[in-house]
Protein backbone atom coordinates (compact mmCIF):
# COMPACT_ATOMS: atom_id res chain seq x y z
CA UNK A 1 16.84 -3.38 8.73
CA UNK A 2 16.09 -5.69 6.01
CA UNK A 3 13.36 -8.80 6.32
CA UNK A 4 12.55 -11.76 3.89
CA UNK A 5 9.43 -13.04 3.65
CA UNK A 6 9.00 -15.56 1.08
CA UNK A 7 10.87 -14.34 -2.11
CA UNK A 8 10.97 -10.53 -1.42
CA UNK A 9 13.74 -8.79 0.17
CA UNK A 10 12.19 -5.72 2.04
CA UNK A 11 14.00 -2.78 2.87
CA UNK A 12 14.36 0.63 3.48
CA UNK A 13 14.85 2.86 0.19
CA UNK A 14 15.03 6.50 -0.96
CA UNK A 15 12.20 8.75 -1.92
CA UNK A 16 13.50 8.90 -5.19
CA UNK A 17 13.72 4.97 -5.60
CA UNK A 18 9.74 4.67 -5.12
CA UNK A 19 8.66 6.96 -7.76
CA UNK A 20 9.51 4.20 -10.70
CA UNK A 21 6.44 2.14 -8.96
CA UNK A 22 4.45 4.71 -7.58
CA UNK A 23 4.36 5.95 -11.65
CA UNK A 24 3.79 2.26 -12.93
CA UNK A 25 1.36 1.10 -10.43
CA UNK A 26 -0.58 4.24 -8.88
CA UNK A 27 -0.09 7.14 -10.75
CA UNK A 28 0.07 6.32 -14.71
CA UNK A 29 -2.06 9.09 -15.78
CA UNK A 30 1.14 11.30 -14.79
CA UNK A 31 3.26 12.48 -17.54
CA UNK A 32 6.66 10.74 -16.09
CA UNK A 33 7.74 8.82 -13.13
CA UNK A 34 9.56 11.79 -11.46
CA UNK A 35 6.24 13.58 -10.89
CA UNK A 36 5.41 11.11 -8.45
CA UNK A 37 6.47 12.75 -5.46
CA UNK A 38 4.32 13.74 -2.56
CA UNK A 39 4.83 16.77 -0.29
CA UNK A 40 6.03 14.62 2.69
CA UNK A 41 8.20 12.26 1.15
CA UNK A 42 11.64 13.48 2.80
CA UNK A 43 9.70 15.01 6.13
CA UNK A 44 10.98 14.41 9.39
CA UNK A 45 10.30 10.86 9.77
CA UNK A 46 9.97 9.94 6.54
CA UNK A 47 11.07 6.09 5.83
CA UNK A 48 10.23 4.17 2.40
CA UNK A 49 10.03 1.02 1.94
CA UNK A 50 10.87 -1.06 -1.31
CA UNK A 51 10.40 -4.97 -1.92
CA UNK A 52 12.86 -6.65 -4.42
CA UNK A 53 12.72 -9.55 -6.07
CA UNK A 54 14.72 -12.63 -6.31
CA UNK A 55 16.54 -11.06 -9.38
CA UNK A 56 16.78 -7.61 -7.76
CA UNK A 57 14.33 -5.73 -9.24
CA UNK A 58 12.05 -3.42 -7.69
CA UNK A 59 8.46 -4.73 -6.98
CA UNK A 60 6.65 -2.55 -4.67
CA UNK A 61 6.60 0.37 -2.99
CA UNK A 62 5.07 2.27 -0.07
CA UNK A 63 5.86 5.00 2.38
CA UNK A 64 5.65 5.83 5.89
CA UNK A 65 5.23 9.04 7.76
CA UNK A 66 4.47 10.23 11.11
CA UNK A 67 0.86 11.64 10.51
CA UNK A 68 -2.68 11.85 12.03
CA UNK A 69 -6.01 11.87 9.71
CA UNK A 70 -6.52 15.37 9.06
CA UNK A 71 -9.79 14.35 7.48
CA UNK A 72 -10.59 11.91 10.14
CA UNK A 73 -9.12 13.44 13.26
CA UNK A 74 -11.00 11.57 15.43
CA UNK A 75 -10.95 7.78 13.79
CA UNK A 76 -7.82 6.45 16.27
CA UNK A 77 -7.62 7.37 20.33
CA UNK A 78 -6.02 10.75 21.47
CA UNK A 79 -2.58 10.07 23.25
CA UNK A 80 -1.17 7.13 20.82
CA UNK A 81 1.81 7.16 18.39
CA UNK A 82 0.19 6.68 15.02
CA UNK A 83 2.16 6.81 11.48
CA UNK A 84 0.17 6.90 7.85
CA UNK A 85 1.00 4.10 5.58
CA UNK A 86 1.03 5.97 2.07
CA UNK A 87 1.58 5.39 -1.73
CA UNK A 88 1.93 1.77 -1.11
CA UNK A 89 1.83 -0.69 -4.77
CA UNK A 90 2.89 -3.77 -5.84
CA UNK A 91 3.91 -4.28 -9.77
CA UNK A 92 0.69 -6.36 -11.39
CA UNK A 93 3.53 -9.18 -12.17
CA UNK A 94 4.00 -9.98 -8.34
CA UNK A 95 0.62 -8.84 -7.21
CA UNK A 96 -0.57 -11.70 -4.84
CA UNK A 97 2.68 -13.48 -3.85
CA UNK A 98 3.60 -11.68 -1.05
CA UNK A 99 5.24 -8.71 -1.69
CA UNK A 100 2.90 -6.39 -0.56
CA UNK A 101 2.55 -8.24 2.48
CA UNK A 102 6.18 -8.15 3.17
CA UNK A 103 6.09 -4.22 2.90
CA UNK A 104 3.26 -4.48 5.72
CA UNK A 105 5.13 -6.53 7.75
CA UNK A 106 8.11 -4.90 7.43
CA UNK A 107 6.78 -1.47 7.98
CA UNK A 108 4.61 -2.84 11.35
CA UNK A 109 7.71 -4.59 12.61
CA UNK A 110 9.64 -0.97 11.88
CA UNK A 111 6.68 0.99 13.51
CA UNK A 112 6.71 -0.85 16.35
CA UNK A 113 10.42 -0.73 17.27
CA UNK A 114 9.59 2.95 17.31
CA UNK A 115 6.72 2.68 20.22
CA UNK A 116 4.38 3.30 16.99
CA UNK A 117 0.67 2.19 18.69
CA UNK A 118 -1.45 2.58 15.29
CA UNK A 119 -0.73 2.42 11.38
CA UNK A 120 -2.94 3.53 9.45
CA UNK A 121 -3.67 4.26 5.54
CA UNK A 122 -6.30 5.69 3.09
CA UNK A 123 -7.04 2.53 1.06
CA UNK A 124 -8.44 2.71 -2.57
CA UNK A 125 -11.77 0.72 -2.85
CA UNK A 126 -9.30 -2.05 -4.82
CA UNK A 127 -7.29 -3.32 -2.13
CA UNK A 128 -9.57 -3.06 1.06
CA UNK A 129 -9.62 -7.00 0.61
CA UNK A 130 -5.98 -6.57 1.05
CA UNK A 131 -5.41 -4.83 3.79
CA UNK A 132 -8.32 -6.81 5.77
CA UNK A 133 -6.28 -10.00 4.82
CA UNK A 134 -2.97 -7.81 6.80
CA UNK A 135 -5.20 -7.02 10.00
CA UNK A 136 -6.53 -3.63 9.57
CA UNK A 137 -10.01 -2.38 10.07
CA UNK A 138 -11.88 0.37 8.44
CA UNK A 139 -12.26 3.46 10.29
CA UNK A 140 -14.38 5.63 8.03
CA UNK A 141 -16.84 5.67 5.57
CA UNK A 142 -15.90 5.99 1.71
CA UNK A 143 -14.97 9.01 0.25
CA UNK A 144 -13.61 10.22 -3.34
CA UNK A 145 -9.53 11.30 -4.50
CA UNK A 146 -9.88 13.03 -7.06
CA UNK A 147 -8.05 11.13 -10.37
CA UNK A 148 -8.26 7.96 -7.89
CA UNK A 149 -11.35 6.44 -6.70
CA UNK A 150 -12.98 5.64 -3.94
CA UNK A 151 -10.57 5.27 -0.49
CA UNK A 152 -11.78 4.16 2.96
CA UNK A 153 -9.84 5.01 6.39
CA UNK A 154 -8.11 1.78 7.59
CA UNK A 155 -5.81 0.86 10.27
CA UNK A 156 -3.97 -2.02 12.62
CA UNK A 157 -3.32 -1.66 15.77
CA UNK A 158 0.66 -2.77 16.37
């Protein structure tokens, strides 16, 4: 599956491919971009997403995985197909031309193929503006990540 939106290819990458982002853009206070792995990333399920440039390169990141809220268990209905939008970032170069939304749209258009009812993320306090703007809507109240911020509960309904 691959999908153009503006300038961006969007595609599905490796685990390993994101981490050269996820370093850059979310996690800099790492000591190198290999330690940017999370627990989940090659789970059953487990799909990444990359955006690429006109030139190629690498822009932005995020991954997908076939989770509920454990700290918000209750935020979407009971019965529906949900996946977690995770470690999602956009290099500050392309940041507002459409890269991250072609990772949403790409990962929506991929969750729904799958009968996936909800998507949902834990969005840092910086891009809830963001993710409004893409059609989700906050399901929880703030809370802290450690090393990160503040994050709200947000998803779309597909």
């Amino acid at each position: 599956m691959v999908f153009m939106k503006q300038k961006f290819k969007t595609s599905f990458i490796s685990a390993e491919e994101t981490c050269s982002v996820r370093f850059q853009v979310l996690w800099p206070h790492k000591s190198r971009a290999e330690e940017c792995t999370i627990d989940v990333d090659h789970s059953i399920g487990a799909r990444h997403v990359g955006a690429f440039d006109e030139s190629g390169q690498l822009v932005g990141v995020c991954s997908l995985f076939e989770q509920t809220s454990e700290r918000n268990p209750k935020a979407l209905p009971s019965g529906e197909a949900v996946y977690r939008l995770r470690v999602m970032g956009t290099t500050p170069e392309v940041r507002g031309s459409g890269a991250g939304a072609s990772i949403v749209e790409f990962a929506c258009a991929w969750c729904r193929e799958q009968g996936v009812d909800w998507l949902w993320c834990d969005a840092r306090e910086v891009a809830f503006g963001f993710y409004e703007r893409m059609g989700f809507d906050f399901v929880s109240g703030a809370y802290q990540v450690p090393e990160i911020g503040t994050h709200r509960m947000m998803a779309r309904k597909l």
